[in-house]
N, C-alpha and C. Protein backbone atom coordinates (compact mmCIF):
# COMPACT_ATOMS: atom_id res chain seq x y z
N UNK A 1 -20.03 78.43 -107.98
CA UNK A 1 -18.65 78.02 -107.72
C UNK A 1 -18.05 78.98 -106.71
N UNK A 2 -17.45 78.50 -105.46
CA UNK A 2 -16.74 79.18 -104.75
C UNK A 2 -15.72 79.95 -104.87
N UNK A 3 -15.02 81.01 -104.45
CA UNK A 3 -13.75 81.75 -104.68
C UNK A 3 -12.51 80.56 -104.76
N UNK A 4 -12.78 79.65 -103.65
CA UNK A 4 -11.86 78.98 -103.16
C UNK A 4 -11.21 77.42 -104.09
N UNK A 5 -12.45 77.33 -104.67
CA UNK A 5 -12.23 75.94 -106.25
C UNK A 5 -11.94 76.66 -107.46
N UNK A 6 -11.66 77.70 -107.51
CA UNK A 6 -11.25 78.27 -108.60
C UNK A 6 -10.19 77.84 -109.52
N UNK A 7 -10.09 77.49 -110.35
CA UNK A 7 -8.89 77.37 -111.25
C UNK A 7 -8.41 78.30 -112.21
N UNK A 8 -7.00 78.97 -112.07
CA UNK A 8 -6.81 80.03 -112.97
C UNK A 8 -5.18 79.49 -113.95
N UNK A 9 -5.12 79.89 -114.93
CA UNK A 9 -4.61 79.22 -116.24
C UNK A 9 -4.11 80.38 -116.82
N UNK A 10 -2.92 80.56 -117.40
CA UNK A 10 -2.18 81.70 -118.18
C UNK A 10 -3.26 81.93 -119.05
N UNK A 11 -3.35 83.12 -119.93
CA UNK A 11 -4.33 83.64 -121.17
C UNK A 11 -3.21 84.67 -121.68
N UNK A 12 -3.44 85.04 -122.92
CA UNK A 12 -2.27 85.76 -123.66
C UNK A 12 -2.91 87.44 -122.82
N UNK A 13 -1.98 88.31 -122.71
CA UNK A 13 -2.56 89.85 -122.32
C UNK A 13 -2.89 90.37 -123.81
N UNK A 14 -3.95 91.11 -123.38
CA UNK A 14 -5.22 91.97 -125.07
C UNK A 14 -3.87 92.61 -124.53
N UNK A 15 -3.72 93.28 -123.78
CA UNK A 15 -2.98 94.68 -124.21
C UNK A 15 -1.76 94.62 -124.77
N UNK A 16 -0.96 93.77 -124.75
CA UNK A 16 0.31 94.09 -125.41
C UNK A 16 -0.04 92.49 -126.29
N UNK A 17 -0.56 91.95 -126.34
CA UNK A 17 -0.93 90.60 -127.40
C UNK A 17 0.22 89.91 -126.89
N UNK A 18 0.77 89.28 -125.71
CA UNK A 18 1.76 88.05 -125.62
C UNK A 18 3.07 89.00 -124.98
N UNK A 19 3.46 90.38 -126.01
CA UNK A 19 4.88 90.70 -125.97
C UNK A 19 5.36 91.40 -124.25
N UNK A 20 4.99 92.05 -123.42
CA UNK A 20 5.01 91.88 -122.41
C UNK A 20 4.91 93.31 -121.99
N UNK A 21 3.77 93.63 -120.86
CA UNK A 21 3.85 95.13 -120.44
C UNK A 21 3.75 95.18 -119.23
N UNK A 22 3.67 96.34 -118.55
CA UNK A 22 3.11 96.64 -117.44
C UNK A 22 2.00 96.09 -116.82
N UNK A 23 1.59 95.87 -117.19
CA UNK A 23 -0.20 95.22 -116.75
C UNK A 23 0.04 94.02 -116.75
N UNK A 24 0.73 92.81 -116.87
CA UNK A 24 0.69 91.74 -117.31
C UNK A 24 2.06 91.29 -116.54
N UNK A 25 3.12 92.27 -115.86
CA UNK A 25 4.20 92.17 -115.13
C UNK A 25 5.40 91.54 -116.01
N UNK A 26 5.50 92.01 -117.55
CA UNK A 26 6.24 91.82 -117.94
C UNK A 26 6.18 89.97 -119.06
N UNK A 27 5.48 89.48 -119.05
CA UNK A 27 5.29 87.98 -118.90
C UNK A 27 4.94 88.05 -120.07
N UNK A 28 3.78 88.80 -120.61
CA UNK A 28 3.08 88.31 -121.49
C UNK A 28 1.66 87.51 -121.43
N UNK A 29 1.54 87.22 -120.62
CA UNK A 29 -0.05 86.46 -119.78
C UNK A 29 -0.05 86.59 -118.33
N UNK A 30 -1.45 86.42 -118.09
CA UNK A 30 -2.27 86.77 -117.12
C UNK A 30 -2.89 86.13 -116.89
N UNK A 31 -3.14 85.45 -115.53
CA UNK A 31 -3.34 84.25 -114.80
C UNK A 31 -5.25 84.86 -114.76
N UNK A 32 -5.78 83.97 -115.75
CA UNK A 32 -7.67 84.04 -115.40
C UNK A 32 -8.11 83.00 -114.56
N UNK A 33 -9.80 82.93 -114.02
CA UNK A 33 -10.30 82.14 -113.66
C UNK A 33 -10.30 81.16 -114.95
N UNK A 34 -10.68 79.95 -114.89
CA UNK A 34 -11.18 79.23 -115.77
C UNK A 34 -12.99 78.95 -116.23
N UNK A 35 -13.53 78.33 -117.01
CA UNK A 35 -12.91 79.11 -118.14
C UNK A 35 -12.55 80.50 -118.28
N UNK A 36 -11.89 80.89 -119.36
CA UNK A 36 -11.52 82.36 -120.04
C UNK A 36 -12.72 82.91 -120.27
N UNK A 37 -12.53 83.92 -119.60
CA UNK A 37 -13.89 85.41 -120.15
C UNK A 37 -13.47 86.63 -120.42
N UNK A 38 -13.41 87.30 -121.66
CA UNK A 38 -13.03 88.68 -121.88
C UNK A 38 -14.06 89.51 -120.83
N UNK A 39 -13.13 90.44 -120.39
CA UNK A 39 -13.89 91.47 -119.88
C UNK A 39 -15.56 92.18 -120.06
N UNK A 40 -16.33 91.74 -119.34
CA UNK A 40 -17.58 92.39 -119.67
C UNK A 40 -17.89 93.50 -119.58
N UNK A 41 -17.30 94.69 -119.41
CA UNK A 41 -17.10 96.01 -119.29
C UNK A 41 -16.62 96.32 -120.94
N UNK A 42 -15.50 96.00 -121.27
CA UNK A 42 -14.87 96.12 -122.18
C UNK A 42 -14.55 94.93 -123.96
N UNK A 43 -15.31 94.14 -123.52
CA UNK A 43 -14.86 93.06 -124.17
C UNK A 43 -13.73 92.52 -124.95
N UNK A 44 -12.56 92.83 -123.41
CA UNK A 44 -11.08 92.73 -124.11
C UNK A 44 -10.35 93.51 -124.50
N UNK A 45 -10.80 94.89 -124.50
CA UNK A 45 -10.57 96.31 -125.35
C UNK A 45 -9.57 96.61 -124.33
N UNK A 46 -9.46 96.67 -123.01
CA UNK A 46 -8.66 97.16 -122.17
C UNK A 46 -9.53 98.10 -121.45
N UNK A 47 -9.65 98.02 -120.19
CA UNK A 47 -10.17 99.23 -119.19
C UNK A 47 -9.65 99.18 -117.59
N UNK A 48 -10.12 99.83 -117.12
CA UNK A 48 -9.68 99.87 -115.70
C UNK A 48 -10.48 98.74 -114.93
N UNK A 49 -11.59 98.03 -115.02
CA UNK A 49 -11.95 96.94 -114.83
C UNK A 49 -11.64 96.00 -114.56
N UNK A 50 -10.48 95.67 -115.78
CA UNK A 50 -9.64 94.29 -116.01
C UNK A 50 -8.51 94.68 -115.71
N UNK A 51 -8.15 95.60 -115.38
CA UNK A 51 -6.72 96.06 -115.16
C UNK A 51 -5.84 95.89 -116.13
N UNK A 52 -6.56 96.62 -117.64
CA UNK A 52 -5.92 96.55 -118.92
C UNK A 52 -5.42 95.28 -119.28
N UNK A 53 -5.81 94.35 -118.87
CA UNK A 53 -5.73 93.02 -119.53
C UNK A 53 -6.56 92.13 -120.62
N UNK A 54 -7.76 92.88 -120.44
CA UNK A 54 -8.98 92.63 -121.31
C UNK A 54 -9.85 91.44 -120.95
N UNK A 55 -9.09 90.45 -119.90
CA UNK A 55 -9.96 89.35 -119.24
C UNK A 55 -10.93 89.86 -118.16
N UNK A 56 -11.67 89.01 -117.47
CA UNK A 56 -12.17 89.34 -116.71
C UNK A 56 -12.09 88.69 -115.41
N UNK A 57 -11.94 89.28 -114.43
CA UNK A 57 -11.20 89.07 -112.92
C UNK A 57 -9.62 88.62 -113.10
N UNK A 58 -8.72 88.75 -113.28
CA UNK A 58 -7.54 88.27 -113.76
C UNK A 58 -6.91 88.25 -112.35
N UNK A 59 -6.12 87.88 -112.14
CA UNK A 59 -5.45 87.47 -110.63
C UNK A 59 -4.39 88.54 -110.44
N UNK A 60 -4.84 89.12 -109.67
CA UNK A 60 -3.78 90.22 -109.49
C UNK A 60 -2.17 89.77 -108.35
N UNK A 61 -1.23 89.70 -109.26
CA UNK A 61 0.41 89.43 -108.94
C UNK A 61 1.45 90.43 -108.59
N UNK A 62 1.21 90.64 -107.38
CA UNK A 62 2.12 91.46 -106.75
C UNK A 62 4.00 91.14 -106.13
C-alpha cells in the first residue's frame, strides 16, 4: 500500500486514555493509518517512537 491511499481514522491516545495531553494536541485521539496498530516498539506503552501515543505511525498535527 502506498503512502498516498492511506486512510487515517481518530484512535483513543494510550497516553492520557481519551482525556487529553500534549502528545495528542489536547483532543484526546490521534489520527492512525488504518487499520489500527499499537506501536511495535512499545506495544502501546508509550515511547519516543510513537510519539507517546502508543499507535504506530500516528499522523503528526502541527
Amino acid at each position: 500500500m502506498s503512502d498516498e491511499n492511506v486512510e487515517f481514522a481518530p484512535e483513543v491516545c494510550c497516553h492520557c486514555e481519551g482525556a487529553g495531553c500534549m502528545y495528542c494536541n489536547k483532543k484526546g485521539t490521534v489520527m492512525v493509518p488504518q487499520p489500527p496498530q499499537k506501536c511495535r516498539h512499545c506495544g502501546g506503552d508509550c515511547c519516543i517512537y510513537c510519539g507517546y501515543t502508543g499507535w504506530e505511525r500516528p499522523l503528526k498535527e502541527y
